[in-house]
C-alpha atoms as a PDB file:
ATOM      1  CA  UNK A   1      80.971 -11.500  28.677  1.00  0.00           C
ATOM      2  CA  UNK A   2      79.466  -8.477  26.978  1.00  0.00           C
ATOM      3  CA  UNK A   3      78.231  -8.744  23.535  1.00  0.00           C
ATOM      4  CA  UNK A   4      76.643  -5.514  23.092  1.00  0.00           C
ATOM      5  CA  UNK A   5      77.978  -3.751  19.892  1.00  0.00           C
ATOM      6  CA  UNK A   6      80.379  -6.857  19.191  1.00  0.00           C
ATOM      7  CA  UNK A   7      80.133  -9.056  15.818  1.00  0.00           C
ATOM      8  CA  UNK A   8      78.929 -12.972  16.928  1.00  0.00           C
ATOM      9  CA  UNK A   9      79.806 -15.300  14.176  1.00  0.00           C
ATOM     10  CA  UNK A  10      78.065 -18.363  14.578  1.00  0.00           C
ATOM     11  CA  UNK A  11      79.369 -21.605  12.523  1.00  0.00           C
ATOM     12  CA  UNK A  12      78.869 -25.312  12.462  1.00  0.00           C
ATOM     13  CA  UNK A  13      81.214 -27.323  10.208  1.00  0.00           C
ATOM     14  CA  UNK A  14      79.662 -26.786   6.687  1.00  0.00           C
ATOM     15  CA  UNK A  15      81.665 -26.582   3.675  1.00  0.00           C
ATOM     16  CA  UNK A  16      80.227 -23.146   3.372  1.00  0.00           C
ATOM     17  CA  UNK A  17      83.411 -22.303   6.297  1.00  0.00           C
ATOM     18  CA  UNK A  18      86.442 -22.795   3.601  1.00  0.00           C
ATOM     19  CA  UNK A  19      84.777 -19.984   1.925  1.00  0.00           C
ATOM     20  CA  UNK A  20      84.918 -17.045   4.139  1.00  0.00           C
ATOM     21  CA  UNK A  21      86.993 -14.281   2.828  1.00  0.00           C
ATOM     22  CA  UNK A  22      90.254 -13.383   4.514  1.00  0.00           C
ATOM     23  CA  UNK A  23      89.556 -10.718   6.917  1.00  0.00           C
ATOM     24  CA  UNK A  24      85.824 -11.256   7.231  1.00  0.00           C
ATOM     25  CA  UNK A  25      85.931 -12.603  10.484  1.00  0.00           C
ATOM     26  CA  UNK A  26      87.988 -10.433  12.688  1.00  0.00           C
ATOM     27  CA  UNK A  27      90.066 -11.529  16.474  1.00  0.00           C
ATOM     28  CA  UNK A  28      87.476  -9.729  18.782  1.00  0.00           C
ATOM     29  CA  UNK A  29      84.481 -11.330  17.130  1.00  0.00           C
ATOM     30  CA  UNK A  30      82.794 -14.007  19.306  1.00  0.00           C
ATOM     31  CA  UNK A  31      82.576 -16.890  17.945  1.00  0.00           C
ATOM     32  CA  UNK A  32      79.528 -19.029  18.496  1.00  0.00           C
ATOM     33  CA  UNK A  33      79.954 -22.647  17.340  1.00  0.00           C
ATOM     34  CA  UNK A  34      77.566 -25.520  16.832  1.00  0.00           C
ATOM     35  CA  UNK A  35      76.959 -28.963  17.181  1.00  0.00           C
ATOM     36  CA  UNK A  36      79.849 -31.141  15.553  1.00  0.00           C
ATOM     37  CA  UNK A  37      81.892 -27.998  14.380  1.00  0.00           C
ATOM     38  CA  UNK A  38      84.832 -30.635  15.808  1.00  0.00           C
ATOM     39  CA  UNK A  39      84.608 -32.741  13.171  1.00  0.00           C
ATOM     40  CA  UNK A  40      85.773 -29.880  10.713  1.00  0.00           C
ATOM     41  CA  UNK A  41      88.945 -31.205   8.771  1.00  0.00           C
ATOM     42  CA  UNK A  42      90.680 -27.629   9.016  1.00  0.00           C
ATOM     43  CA  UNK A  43      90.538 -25.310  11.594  1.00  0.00           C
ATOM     44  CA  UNK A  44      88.302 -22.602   9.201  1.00  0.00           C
ATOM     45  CA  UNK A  45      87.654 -20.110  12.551  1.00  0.00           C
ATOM     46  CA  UNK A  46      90.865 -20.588  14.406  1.00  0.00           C
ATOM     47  CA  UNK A  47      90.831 -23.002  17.530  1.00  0.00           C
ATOM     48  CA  UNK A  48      88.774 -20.120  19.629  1.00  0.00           C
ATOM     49  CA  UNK A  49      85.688 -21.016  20.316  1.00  0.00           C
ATOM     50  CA  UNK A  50      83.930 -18.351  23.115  1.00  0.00           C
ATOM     51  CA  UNK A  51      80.638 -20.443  23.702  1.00  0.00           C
ATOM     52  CA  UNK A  52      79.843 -23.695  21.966  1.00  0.00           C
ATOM     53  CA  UNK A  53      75.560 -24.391  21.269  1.00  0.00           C
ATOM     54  CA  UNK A  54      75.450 -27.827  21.488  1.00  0.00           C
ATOM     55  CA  UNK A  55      71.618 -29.420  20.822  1.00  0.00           C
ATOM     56  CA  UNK A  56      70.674 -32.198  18.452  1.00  0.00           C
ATOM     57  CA  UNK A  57      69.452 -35.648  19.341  1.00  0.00           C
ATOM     58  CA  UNK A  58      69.796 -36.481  23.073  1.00  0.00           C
ATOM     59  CA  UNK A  59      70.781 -39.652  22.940  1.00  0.00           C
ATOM     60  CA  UNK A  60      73.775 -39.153  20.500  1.00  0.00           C
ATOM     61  CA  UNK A  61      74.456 -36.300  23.216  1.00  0.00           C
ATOM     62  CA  UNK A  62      77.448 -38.528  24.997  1.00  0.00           C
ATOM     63  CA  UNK A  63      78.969 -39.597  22.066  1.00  0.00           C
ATOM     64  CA  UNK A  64      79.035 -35.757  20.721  1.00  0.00           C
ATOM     65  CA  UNK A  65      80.766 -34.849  24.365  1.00  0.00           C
ATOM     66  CA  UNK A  66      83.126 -37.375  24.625  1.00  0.00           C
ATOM     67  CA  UNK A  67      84.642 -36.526  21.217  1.00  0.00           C
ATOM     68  CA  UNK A  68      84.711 -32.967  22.001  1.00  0.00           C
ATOM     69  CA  UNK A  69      86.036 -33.725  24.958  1.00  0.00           C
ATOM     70  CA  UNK A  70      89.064 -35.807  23.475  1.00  0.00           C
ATOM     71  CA  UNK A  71      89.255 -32.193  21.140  1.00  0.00           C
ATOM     72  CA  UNK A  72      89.887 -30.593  24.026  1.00  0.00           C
ATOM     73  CA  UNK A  73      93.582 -29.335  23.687  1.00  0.00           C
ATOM     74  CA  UNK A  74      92.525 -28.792  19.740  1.00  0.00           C
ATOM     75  CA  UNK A  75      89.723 -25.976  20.677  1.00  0.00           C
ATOM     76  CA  UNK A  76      90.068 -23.232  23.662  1.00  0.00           C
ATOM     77  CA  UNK A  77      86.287 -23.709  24.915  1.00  0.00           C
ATOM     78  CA  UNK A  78      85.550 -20.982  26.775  1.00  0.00           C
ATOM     79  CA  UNK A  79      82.072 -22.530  27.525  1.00  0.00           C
ATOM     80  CA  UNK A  80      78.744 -23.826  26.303  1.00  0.00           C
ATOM     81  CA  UNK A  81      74.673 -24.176  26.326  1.00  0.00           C
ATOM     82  CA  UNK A  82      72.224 -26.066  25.531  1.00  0.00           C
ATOM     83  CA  UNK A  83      68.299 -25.852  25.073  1.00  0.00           C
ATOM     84  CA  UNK A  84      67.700 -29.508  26.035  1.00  0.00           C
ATOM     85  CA  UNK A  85      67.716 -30.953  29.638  1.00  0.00           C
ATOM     86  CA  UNK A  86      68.602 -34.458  28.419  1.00  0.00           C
ATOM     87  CA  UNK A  87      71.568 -32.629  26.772  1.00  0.00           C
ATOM     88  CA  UNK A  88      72.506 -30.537  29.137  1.00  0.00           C
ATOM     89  CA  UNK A  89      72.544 -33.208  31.768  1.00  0.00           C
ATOM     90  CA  UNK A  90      75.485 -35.462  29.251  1.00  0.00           C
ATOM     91  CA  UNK A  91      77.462 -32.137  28.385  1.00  0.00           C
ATOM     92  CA  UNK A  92      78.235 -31.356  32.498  1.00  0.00           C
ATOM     93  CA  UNK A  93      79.402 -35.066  32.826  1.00  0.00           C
ATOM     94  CA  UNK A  94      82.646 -33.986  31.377  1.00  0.00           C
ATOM     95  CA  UNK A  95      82.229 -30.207  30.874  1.00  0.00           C
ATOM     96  CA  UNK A  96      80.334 -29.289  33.823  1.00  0.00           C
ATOM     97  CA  UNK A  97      82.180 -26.324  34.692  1.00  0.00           C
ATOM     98  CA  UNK A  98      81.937 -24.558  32.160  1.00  0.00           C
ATOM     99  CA  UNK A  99      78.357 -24.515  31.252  1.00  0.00           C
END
């Protein structure tokens, strides 16, 4: 995956997403998404999502997976990360190949 020279968008689920300008965000970008960006109500970045951070509090960790793993055929995850162990170690339960 090179990112050198390429435009990373990086989004959660805020409000602040219905806003963006058409055009702003353009088909090559990557698109980095956070936390419970599933929960959006409209799909504000497209379904893409190129690598998913997913942190927060460890032991909501595999509640947040499960759902986004029942989103799965909503979003095309290309993969994920996480700075926490304890996270980490829920997300490869059902996304382990792809982190």
């Amino acid at each position: 995956m090179q990112l050198r020279d390429r435009p990373v968008v990086v989004a959660g689920n805020g409000a602040s997403l219905a806003q963006i300008p058409q055009g702003a965000i353009l088909a090559d970008d990557f698109i980095l998404r956070t936390n419970n960006f599933f929960f959006e109500q409209r799909f504000h970045l497209g379904r893409r999502v190129d690598l998913a951070f997913m942190g927060g509090d460890p032991r909501v960790a595999p509640f947040m997976f499960e759902t986004l793993y029942r989103c799965r055929s909503d979003y095309d995850l290309g993969g994920w990360s996480s700075h926490n162990p304890r996270v980490i170690r829920a997300g490869r339960r059902r996304f382990g190949q792809s982190f």
